[in-house]
C-alpha atoms as a PDB file:
ATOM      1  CA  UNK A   1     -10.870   1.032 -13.155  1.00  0.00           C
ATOM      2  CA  UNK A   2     -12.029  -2.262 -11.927  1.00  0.00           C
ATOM      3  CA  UNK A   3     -12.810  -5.886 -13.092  1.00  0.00           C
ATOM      4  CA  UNK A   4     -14.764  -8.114 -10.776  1.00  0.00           C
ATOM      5  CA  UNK A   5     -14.773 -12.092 -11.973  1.00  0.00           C
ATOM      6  CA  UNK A   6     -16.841 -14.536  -9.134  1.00  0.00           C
ATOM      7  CA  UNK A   7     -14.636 -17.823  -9.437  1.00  0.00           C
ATOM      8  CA  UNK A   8     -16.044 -20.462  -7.023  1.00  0.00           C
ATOM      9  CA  UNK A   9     -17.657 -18.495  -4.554  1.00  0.00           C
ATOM     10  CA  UNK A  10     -13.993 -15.866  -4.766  1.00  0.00           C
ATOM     11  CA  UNK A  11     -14.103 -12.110  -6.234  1.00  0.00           C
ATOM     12  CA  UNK A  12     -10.921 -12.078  -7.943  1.00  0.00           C
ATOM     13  CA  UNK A  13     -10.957  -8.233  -8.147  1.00  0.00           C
ATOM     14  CA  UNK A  14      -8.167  -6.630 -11.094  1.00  0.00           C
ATOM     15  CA  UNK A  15      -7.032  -3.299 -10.413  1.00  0.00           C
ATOM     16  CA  UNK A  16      -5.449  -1.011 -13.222  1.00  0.00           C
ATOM     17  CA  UNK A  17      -3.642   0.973 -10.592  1.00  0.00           C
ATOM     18  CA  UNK A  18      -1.677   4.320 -10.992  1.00  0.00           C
ATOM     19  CA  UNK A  19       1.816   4.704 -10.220  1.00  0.00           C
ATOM     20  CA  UNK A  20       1.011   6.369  -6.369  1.00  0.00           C
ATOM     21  CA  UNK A  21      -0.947   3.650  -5.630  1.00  0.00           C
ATOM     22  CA  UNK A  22       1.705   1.339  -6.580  1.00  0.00           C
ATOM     23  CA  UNK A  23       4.194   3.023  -4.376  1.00  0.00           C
ATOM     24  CA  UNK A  24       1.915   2.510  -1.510  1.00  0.00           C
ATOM     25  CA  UNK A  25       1.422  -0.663  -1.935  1.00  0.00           C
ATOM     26  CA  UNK A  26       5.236  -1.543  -2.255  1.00  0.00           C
ATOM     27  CA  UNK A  27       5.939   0.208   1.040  1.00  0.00           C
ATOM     28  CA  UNK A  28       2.557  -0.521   2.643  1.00  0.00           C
ATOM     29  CA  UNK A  29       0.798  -3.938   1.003  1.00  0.00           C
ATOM     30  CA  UNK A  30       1.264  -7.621   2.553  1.00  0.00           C
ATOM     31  CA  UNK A  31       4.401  -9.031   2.039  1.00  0.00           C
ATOM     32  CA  UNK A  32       4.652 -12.861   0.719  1.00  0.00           C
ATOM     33  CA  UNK A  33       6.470 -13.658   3.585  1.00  0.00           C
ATOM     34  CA  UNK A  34       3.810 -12.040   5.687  1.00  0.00           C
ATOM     35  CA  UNK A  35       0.925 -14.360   4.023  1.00  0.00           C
ATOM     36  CA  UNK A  36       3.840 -17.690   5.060  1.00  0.00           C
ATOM     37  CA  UNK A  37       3.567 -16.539   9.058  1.00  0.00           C
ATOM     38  CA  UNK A  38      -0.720 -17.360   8.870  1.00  0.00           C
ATOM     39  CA  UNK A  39      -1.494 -20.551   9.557  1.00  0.00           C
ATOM     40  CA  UNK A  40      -5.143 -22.482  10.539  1.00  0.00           C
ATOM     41  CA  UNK A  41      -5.873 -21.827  13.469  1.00  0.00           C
ATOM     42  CA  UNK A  42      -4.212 -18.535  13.946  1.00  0.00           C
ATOM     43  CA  UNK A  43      -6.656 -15.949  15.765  1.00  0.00           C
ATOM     44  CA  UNK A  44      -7.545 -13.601  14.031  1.00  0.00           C
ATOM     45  CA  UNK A  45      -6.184 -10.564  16.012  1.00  0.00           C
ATOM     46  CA  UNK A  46      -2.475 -12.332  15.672  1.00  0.00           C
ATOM     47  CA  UNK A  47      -3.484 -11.748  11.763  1.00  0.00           C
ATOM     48  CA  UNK A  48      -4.177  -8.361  11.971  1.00  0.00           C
ATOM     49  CA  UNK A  49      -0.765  -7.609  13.599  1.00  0.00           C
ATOM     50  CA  UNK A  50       1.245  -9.562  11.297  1.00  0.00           C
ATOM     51  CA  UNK A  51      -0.330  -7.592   8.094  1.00  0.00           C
ATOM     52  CA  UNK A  52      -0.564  -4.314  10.294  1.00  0.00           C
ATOM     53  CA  UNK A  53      -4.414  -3.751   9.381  1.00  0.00           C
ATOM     54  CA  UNK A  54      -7.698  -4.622   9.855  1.00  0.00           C
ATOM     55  CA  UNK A  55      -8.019  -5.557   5.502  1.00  0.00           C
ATOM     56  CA  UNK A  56     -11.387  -5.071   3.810  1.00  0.00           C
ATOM     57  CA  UNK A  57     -14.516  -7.560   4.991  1.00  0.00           C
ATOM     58  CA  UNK A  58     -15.500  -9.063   1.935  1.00  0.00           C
ATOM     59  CA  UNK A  59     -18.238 -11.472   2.955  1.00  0.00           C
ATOM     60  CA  UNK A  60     -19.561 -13.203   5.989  1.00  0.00           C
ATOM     61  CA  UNK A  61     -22.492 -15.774   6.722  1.00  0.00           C
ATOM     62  CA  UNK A  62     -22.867 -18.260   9.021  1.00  0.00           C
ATOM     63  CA  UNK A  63     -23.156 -21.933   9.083  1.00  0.00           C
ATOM     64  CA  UNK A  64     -24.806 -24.066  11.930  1.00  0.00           C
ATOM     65  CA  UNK A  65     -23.580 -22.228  14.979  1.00  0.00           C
ATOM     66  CA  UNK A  66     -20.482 -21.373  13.083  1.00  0.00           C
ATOM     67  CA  UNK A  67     -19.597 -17.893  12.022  1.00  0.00           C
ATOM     68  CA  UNK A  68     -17.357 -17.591   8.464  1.00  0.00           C
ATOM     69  CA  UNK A  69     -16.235 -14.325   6.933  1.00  0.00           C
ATOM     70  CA  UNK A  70     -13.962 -12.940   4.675  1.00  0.00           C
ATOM     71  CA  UNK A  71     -11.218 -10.448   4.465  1.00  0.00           C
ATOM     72  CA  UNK A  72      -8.666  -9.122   2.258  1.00  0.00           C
ATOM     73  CA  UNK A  73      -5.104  -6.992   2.120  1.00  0.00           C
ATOM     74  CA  UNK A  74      -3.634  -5.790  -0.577  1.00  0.00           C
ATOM     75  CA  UNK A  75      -0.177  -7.422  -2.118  1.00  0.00           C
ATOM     76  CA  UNK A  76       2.806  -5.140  -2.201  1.00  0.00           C
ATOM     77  CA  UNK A  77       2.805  -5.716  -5.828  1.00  0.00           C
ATOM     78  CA  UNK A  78       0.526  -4.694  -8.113  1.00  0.00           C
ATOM     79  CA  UNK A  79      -2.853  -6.431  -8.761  1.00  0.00           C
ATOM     80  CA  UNK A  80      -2.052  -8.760  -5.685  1.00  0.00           C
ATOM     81  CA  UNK A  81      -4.182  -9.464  -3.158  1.00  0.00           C
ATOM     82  CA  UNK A  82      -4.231 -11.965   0.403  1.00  0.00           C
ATOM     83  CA  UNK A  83      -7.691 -13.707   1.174  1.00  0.00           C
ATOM     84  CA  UNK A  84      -8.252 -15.119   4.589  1.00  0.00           C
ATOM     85  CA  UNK A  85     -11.020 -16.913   5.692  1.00  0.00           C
ATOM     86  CA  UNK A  86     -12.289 -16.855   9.620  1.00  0.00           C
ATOM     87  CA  UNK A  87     -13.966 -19.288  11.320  1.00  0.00           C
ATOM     88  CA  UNK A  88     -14.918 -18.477  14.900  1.00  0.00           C
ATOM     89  CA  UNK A  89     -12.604 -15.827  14.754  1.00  0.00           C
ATOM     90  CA  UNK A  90      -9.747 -18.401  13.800  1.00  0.00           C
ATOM     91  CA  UNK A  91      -8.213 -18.813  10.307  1.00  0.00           C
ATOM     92  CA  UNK A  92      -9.939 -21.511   8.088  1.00  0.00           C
ATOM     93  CA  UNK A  93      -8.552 -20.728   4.486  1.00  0.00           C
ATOM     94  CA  UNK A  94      -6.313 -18.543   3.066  1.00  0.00           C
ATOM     95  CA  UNK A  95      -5.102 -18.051  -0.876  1.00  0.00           C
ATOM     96  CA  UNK A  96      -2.821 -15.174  -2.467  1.00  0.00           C
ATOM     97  CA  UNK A  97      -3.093 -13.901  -5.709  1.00  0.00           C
ATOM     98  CA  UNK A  98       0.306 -12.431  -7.029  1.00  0.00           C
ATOM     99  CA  UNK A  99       2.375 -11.994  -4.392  1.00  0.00           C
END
């Protein structure tokens, strides 16, 4: 099952997860220590090692001649998610949600 809440332009997504899932995400999910290596900036292939996958594209539009998109990981806890935001193929925003 899954909620969806729009908070300022974010899907907040809650997941009621079962306990397989939560055993992949422990061993397989983005680690907070992970989500402290991104900075602004960072391109966004360096990101995609770090985390060790491509995440889930979320949204993407563009802006003048800028291009902005979204992307997401899952936590290694449950209900926790990373949310990066690329400029130009460079980080512009991040946020974590229970990590």
């Amino acid at each position: 099952m899954m909620i969806v809440a729009v908070l300022g332009g974010w899907a907040l997504l809650k997941v009621f997860e079962f306990k397989d899932e939560q055993e992949y995400r422990a061993k397989h999910g983005v680690t907070y220590s992970q989500f402290l290596n991104i900075y602004k900036g960072m391109p966004e292939k360096e990101v995609r090692r770090i985390f060790g996958s491509y995440g889930t594209s979320i949204a993407s539009y563009s802006v003048g001649y800028h291009q902005f998109y979204k992307y997401a990981w899952d936590g290694n806890s449950p209900n926790s998610r990373v949310l990066i935001t690329f400029k130009d193929d460079e980080v512009y925003d991040t946020m974590e949600v229970g990590l």
